[in-house]
N, C-alpha and C. Protein backbone atom coordinates (compact mmCIF):
# COMPACT_ATOMS: atom_id res chain seq x y z
N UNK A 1 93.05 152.09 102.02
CA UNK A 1 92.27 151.52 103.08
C UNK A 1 90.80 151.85 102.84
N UNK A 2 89.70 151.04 102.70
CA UNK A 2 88.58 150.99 102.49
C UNK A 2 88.03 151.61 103.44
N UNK A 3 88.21 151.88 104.83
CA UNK A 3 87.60 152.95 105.97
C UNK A 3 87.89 154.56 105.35
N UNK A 4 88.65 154.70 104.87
CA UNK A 4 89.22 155.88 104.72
C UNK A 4 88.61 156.32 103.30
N UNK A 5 88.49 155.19 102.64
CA UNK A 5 87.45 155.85 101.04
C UNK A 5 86.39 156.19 101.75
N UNK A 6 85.89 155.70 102.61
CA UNK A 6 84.36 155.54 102.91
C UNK A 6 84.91 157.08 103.66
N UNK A 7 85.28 157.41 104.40
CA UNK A 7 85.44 158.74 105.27
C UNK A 7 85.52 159.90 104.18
N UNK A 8 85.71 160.06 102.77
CA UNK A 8 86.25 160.63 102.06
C UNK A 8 85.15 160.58 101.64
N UNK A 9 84.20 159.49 101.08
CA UNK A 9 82.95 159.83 100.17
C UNK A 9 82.04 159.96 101.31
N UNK A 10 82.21 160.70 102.10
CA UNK A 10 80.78 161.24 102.92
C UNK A 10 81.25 162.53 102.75
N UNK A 11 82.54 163.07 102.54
CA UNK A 11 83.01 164.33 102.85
C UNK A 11 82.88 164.80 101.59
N UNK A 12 81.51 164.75 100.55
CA UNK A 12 81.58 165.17 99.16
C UNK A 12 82.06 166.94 98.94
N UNK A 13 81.86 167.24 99.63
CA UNK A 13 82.53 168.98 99.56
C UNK A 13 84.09 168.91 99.45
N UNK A 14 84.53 168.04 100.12
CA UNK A 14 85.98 168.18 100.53
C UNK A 14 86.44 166.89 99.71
N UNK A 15 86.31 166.40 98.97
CA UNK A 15 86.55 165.13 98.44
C UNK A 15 87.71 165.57 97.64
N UNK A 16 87.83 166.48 96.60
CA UNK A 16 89.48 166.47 96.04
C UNK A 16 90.66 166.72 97.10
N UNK A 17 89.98 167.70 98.29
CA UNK A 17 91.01 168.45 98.92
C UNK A 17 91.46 167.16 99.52
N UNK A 18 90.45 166.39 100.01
CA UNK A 18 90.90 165.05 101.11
C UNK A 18 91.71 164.47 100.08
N UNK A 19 91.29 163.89 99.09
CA UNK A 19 92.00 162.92 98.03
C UNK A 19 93.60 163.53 98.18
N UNK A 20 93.96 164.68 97.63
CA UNK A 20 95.22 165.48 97.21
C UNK A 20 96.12 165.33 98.71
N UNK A 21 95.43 165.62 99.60
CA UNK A 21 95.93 165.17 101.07
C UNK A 21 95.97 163.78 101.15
N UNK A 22 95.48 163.09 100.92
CA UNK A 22 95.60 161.84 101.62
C UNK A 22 96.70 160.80 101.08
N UNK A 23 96.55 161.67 99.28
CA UNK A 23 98.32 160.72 98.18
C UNK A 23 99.50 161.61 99.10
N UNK A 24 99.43 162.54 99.46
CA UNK A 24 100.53 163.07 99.79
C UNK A 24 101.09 162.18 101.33
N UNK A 25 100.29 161.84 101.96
CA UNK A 25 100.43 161.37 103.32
C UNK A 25 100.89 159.76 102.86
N UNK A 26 100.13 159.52 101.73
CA UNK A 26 100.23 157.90 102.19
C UNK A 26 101.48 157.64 101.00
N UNK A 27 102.44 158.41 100.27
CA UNK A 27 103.64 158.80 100.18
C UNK A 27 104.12 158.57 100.72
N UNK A 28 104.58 158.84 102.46
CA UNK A 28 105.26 159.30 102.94
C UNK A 28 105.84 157.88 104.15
N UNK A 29 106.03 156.98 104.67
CA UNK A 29 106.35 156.59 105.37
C UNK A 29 105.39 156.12 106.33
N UNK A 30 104.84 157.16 107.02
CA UNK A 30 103.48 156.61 107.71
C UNK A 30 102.43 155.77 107.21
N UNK A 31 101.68 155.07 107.97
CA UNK A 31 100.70 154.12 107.79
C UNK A 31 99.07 154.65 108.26
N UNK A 32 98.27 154.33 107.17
CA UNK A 32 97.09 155.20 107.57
C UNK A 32 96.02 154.00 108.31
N UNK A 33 95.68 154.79 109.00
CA UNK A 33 94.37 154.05 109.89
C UNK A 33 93.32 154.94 110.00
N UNK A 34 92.63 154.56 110.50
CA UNK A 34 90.92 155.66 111.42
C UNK A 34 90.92 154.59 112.31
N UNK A 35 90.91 156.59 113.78
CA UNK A 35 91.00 156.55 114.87
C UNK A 35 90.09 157.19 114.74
N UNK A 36 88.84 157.32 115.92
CA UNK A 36 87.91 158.63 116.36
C UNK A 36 87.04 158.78 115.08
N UNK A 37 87.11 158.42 114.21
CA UNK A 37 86.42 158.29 112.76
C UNK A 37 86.86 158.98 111.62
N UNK A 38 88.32 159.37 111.58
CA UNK A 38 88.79 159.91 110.92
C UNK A 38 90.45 159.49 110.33
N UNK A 39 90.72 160.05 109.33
CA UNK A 39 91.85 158.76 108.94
C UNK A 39 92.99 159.64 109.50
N UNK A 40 93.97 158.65 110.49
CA UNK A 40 95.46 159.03 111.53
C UNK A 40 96.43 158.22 110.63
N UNK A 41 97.59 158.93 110.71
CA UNK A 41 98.74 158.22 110.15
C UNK A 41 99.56 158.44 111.18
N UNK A 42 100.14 157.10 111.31
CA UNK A 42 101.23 157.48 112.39
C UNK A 42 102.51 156.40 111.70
N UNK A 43 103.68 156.29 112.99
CA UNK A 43 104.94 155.51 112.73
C UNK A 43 105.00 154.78 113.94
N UNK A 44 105.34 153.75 113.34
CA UNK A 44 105.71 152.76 115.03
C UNK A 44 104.15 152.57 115.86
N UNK A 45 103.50 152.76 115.42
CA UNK A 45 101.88 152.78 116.86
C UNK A 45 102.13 154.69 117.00
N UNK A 46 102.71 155.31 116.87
CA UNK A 46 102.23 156.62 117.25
C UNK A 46 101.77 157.44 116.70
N UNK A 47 100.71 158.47 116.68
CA UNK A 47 100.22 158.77 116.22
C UNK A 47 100.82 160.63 115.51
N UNK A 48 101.00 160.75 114.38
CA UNK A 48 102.09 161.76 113.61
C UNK A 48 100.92 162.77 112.77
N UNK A 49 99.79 162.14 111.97
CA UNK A 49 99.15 163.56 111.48
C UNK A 49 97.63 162.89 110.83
N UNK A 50 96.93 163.58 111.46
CA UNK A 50 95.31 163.18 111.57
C UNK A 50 94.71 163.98 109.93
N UNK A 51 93.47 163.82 109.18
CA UNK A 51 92.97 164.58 107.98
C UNK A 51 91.71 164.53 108.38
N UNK A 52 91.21 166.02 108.38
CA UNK A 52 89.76 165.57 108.73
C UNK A 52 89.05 166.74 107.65
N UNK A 53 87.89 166.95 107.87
CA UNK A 53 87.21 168.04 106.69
C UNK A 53 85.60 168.40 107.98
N UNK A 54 85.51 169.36 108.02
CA UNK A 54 84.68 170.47 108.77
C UNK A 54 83.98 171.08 107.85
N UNK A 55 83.20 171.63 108.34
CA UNK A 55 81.89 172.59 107.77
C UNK A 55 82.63 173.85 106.85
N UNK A 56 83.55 174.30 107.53
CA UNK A 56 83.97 175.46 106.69
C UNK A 56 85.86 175.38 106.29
N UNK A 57 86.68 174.11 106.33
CA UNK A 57 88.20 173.77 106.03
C UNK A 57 88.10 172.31 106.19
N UNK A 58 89.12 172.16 105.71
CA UNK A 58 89.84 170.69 105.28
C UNK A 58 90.57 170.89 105.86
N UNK A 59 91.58 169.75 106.55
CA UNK A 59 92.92 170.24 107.21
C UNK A 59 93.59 168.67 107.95
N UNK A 60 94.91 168.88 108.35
CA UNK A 60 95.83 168.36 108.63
C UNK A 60 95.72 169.04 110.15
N UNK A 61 95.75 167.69 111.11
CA UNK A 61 96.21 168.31 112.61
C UNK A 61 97.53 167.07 113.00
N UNK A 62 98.36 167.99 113.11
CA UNK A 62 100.07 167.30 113.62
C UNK A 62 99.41 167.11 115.29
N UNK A 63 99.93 166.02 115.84
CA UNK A 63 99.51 165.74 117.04
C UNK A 63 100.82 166.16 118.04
N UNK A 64 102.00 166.38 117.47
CA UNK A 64 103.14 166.72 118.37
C UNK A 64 103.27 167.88 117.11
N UNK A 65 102.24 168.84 116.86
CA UNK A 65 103.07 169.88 116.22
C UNK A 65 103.38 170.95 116.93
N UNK A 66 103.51 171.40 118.24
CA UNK A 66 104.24 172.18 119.23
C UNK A 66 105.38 172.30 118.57
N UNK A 67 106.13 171.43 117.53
CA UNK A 67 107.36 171.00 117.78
C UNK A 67 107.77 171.69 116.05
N UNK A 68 106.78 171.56 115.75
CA UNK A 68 107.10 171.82 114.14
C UNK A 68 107.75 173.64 114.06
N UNK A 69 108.58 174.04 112.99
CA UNK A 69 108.60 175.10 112.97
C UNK A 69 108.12 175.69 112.29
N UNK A 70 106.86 176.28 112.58
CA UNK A 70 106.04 176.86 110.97
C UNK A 70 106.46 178.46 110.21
N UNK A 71 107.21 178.15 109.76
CA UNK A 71 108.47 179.23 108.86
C UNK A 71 106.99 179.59 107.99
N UNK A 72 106.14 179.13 107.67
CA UNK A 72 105.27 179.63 106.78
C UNK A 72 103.71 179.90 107.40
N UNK A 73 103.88 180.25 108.57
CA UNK A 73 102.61 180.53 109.25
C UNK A 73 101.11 179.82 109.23
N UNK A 74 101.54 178.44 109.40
CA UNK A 74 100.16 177.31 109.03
C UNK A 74 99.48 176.65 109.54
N UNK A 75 100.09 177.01 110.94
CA UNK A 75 100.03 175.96 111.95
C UNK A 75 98.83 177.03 112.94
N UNK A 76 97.70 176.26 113.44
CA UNK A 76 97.09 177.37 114.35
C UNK A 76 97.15 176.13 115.81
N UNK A 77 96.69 176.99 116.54
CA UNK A 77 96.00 176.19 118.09
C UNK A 77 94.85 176.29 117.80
N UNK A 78 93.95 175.11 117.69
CA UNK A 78 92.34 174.81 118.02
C UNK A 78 91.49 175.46 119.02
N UNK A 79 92.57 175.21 120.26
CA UNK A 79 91.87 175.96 121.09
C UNK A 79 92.77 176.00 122.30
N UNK A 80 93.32 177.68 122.19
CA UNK A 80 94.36 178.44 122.68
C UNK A 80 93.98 178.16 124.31
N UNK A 81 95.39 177.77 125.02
CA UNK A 81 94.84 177.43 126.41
C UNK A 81 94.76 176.21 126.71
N UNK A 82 93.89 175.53 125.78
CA UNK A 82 93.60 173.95 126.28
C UNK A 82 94.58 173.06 125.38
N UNK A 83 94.66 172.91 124.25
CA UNK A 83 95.34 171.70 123.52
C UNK A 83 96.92 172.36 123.57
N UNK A 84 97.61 171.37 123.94
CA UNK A 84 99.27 171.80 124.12
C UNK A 84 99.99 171.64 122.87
N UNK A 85 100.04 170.35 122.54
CA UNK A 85 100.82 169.92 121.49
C UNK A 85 100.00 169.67 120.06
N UNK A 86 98.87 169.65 120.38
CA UNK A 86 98.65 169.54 119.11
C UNK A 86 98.35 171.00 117.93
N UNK A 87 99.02 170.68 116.78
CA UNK A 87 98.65 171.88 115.92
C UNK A 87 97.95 171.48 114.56
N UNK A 88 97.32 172.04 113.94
CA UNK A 88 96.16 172.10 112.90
C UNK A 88 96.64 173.28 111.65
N UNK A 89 96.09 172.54 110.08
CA UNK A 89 96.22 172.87 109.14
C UNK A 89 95.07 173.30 108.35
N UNK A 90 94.88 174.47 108.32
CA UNK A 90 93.64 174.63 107.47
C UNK A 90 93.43 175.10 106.35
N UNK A 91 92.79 174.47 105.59
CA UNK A 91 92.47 175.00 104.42
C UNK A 91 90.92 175.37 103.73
N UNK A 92 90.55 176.39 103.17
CA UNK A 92 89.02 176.61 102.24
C UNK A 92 88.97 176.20 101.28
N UNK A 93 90.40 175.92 100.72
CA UNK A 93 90.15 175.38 99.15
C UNK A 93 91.91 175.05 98.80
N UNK A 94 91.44 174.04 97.39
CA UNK A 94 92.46 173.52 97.18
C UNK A 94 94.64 174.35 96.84
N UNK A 95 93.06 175.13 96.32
CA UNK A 95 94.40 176.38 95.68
C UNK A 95 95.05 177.08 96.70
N UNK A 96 94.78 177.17 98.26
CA UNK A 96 95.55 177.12 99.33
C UNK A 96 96.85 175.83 99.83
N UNK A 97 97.09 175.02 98.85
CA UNK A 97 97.77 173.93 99.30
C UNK A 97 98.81 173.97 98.31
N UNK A 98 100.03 173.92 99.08
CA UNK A 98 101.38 173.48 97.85
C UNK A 98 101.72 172.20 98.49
N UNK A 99 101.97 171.25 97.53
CA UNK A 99 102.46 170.15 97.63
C UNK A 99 103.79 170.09 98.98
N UNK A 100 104.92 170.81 98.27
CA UNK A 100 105.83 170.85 98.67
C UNK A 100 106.28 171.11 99.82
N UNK A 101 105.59 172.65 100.51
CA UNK A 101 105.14 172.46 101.89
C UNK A 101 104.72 171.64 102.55
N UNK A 102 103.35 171.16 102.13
CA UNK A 102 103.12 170.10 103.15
C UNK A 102 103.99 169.13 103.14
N UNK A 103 104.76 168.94 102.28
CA UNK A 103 105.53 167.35 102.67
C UNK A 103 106.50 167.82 103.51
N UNK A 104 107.27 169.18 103.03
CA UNK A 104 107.96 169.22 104.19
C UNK A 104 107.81 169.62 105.93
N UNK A 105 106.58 169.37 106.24
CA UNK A 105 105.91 169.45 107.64
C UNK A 105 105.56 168.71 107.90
N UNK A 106 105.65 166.98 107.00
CA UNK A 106 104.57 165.99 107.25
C UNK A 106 106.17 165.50 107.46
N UNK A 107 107.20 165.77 106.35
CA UNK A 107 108.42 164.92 106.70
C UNK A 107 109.22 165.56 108.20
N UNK A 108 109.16 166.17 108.66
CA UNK A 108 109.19 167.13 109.93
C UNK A 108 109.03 166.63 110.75
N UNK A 109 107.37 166.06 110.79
CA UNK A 109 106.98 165.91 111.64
C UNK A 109 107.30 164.35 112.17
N UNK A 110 107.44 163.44 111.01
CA UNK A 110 108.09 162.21 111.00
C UNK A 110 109.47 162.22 111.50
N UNK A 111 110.46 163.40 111.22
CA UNK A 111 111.56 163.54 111.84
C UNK A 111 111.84 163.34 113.60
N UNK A 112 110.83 164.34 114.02
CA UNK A 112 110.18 164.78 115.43
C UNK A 112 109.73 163.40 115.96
N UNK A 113 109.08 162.80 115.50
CA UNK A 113 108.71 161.51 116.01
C UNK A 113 109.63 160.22 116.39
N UNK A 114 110.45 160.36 115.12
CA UNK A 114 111.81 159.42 115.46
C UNK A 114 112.72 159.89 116.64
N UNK A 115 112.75 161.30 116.82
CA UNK A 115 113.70 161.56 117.61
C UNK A 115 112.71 161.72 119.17
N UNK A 116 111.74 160.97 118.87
CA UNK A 116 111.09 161.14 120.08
C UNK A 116 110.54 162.34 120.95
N UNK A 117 110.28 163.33 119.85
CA UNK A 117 109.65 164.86 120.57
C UNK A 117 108.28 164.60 121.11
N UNK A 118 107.68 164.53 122.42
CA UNK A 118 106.35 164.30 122.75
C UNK A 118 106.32 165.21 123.94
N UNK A 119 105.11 165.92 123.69
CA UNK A 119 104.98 166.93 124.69
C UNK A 119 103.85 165.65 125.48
N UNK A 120 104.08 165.79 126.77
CA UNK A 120 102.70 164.11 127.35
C UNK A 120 101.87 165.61 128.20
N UNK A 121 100.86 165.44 127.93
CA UNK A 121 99.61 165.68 129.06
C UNK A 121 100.33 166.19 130.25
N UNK A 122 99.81 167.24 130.94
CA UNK A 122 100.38 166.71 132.46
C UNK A 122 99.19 166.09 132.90
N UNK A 123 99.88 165.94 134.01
CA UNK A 123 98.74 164.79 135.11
C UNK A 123 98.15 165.74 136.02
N UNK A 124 97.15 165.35 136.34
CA UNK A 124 96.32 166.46 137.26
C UNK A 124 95.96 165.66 138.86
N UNK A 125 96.45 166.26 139.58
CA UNK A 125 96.36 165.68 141.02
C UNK A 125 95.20 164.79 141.14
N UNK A 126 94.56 164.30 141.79
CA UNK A 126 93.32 163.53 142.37
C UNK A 126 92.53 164.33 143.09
N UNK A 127 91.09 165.04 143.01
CA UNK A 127 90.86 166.29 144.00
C UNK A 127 89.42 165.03 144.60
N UNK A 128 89.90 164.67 145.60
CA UNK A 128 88.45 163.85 146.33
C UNK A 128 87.28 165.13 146.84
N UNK A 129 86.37 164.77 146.03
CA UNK A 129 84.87 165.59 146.81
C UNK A 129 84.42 165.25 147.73
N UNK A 130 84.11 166.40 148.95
CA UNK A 130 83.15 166.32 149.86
C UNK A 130 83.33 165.56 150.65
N UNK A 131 81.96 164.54 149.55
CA UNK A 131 80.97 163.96 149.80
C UNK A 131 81.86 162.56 149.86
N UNK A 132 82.51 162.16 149.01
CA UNK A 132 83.27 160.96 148.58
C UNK A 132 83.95 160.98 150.17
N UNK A 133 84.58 162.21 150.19
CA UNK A 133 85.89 162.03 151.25
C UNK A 133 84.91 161.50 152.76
N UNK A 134 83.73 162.59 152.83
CA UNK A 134 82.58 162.04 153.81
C UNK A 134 82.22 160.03 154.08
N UNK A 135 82.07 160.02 153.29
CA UNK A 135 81.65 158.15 152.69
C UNK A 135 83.31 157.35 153.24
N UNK A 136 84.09 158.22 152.87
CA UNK A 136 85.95 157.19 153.09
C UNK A 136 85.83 157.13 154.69
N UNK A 137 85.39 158.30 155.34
CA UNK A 137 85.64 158.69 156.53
C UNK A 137 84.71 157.84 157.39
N UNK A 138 83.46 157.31 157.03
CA UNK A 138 82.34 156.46 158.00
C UNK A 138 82.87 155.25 157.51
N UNK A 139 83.76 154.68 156.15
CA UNK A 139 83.70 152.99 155.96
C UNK A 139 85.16 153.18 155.41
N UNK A 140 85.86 152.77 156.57
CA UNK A 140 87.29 152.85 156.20
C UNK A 140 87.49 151.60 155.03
N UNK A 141 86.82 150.25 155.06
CA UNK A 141 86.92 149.27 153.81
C UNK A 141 85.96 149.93 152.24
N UNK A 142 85.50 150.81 152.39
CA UNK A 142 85.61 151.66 151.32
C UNK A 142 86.86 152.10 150.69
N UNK A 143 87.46 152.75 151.47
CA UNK A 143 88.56 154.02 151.01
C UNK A 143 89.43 152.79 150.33
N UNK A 144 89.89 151.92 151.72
CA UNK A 144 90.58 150.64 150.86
C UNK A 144 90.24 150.34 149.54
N UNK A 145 88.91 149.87 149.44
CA UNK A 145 88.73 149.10 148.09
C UNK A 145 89.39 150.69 146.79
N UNK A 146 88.75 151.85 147.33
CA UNK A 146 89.49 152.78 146.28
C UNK A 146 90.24 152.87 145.92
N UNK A 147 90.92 152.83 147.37
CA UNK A 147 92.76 152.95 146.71
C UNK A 147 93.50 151.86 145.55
N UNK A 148 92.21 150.53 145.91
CA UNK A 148 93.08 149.25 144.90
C UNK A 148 92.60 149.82 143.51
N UNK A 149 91.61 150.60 143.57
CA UNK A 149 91.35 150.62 141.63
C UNK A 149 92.42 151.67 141.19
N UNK A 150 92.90 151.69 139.73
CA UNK A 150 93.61 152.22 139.08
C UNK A 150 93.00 153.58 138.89
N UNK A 151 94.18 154.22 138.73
CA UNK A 151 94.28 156.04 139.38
C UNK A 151 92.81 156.32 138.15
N UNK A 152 92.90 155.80 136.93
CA UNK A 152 91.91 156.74 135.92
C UNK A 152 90.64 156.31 136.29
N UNK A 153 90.22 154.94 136.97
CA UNK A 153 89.13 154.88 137.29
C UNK A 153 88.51 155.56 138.99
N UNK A 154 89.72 155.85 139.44
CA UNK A 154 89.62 157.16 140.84
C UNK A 154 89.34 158.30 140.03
N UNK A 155 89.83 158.51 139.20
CA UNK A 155 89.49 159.93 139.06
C UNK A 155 88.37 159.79 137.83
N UNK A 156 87.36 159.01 137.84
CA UNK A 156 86.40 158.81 136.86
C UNK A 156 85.26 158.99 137.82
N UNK A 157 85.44 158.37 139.26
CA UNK A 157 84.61 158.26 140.26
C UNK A 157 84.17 159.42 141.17
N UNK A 158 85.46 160.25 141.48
CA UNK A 158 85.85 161.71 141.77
C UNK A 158 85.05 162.63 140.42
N UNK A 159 85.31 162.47 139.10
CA UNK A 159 84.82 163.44 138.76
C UNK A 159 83.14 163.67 138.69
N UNK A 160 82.85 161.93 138.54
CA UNK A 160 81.10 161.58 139.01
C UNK A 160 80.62 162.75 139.74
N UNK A 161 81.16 162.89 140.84
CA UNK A 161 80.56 163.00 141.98
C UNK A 161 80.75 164.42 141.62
N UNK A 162 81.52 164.79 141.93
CA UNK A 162 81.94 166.12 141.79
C UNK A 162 81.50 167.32 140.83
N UNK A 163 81.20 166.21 139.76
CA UNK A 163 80.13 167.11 138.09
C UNK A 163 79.01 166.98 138.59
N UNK A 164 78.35 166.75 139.68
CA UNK A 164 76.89 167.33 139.43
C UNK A 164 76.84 168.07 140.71
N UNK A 165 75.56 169.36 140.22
CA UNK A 165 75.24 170.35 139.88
C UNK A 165 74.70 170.48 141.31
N UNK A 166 73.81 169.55 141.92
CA UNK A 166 73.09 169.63 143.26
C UNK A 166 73.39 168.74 143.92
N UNK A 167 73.38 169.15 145.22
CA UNK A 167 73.83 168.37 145.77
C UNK A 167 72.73 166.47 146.28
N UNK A 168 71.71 166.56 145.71
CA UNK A 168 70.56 165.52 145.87
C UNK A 168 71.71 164.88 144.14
N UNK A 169 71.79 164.79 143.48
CA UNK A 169 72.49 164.21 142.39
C UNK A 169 73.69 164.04 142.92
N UNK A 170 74.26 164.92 144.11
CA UNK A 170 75.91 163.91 144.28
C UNK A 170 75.44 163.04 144.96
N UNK A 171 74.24 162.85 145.91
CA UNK A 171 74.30 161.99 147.33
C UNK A 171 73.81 160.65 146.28
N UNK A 172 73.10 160.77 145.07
CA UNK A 172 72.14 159.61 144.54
C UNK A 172 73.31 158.80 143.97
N UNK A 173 74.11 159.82 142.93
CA UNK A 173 75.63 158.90 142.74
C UNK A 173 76.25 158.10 143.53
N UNK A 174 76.35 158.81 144.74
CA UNK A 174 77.40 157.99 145.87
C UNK A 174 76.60 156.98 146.23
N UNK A 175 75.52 157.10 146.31
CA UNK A 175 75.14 156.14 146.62
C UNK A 175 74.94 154.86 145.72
N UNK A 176 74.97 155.02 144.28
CA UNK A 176 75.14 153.94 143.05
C UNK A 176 76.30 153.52 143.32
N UNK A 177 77.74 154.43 143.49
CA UNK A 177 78.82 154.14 143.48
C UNK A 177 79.25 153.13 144.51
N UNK A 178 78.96 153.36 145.93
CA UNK A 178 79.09 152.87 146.55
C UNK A 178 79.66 151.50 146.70
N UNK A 179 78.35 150.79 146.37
CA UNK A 179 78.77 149.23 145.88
C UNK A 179 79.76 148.77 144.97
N UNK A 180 79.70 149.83 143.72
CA UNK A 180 80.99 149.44 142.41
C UNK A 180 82.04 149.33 143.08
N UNK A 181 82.75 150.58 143.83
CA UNK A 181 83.76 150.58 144.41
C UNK A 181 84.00 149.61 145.31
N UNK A 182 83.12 149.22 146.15
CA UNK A 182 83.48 147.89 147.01
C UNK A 182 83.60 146.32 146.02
N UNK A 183 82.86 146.24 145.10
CA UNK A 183 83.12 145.45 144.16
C UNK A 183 84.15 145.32 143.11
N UNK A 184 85.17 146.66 143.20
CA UNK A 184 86.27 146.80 142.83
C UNK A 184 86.03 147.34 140.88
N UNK A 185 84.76 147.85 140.99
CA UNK A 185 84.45 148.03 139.43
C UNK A 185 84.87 149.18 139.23
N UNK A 186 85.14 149.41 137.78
CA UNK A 186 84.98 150.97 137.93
C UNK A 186 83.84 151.63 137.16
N UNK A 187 83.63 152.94 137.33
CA UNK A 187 82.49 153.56 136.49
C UNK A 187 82.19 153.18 135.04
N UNK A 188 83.26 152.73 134.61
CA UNK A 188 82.49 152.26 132.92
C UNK A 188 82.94 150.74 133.15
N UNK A 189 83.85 150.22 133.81
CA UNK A 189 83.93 148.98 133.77
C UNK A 189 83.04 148.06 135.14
N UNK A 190 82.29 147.21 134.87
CA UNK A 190 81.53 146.37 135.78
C UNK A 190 81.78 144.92 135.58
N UNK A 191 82.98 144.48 135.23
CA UNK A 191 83.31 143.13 135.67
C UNK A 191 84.67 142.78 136.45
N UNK A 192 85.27 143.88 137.56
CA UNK A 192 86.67 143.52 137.18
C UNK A 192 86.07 143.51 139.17
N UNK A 193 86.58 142.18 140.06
CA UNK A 193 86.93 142.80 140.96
C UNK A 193 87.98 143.42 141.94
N UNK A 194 87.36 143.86 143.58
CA UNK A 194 88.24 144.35 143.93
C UNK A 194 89.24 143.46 144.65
């Protein structure tokens, strides 16, 4: 895939390690694309094992690797606490990589996928601010028009309000918002109405 040479010759530091990774992946069953700007292989539309190259490793991140069993200690968390399922492969250099391993964690992980292992996100309640809940409470055909937009653009509108810092920046929001929401838009979308 011509996106993916091009992702590879910017990464001139990491260019064998990517290359040696990327025959091994595109081996394997999966189909390579770039997502997010980096080349994803997945099966069926889902997404099974990402290659990217950083300032200081090259590496493989399994997106359902919660699931993998790393008998050979390879697998880290990015960032302990926040990312659930996904696990990451790192490497400094080439001579850290056996073939054979990785295929059998890439074929693993393709296993896991067929049998449908997906850890999903949880969902996080709806927390209405304040100020928002203030605004539902004086224009009851407000709250209405809210309730018709779809839950991610409620909670796009909620978090608006709610991420800033003073309270003269929540009142200036609500007050932009105002109209979207009665127009049935949502915060990044402005043609849909309510």
């Amino acid at each position: 895939m011509k996106k993916v040479d091009e992702f590879i010759s910017k990464k001139a530091k990491w260019k064998n390690e990517l290359e040696f990774l990327r025959n091994i992946l595109v081996q394997s069953e999966l189909s390579e694309d770039l997502k997010w700007g980096a080349p994803v292989y997945t099966l069926e539309g889902k997404n099974v094992v990402g290659l990217g190259a950083f300032k200081s490793y090259v590496g493989l991140w399994f997106f359902q690797g919660v699931f993998l069993k790393d008998e050979k200690g390879l697998l880290v968390n990015a960032q302990e606490g926040k990312t659930k399922a996904l696990r990451q492969m790192r490497f400094s250099s080439m001579e850290e990589m056996d073939e054979s391993i990785l295929k059998a964690y890439i074929e693993k992980a393709i296993q896991n996928q067929k049998a449908g292992k997906e850890l999903k996100p949880e969902k996080k309640a709806l927390v209405i601010p304040e100020e928002l809940q203030t605004a539902f409470n004086a224009d009851k055909s407000l709250k209405a028009c809210f309730e018709k937009l779809s839950p991610g653009k409620q909670k796009d509108y909620a978090n608006h309000i709610a991420e800033a810092k003073q309270e003269k920046t929540k009142q200036k929001r609500l007050d932009k918002i105002i109209p979207m929401i009665k127009d049935g838009v949502g915060l990044h979308d402005k043609y849909k109405n309510c």
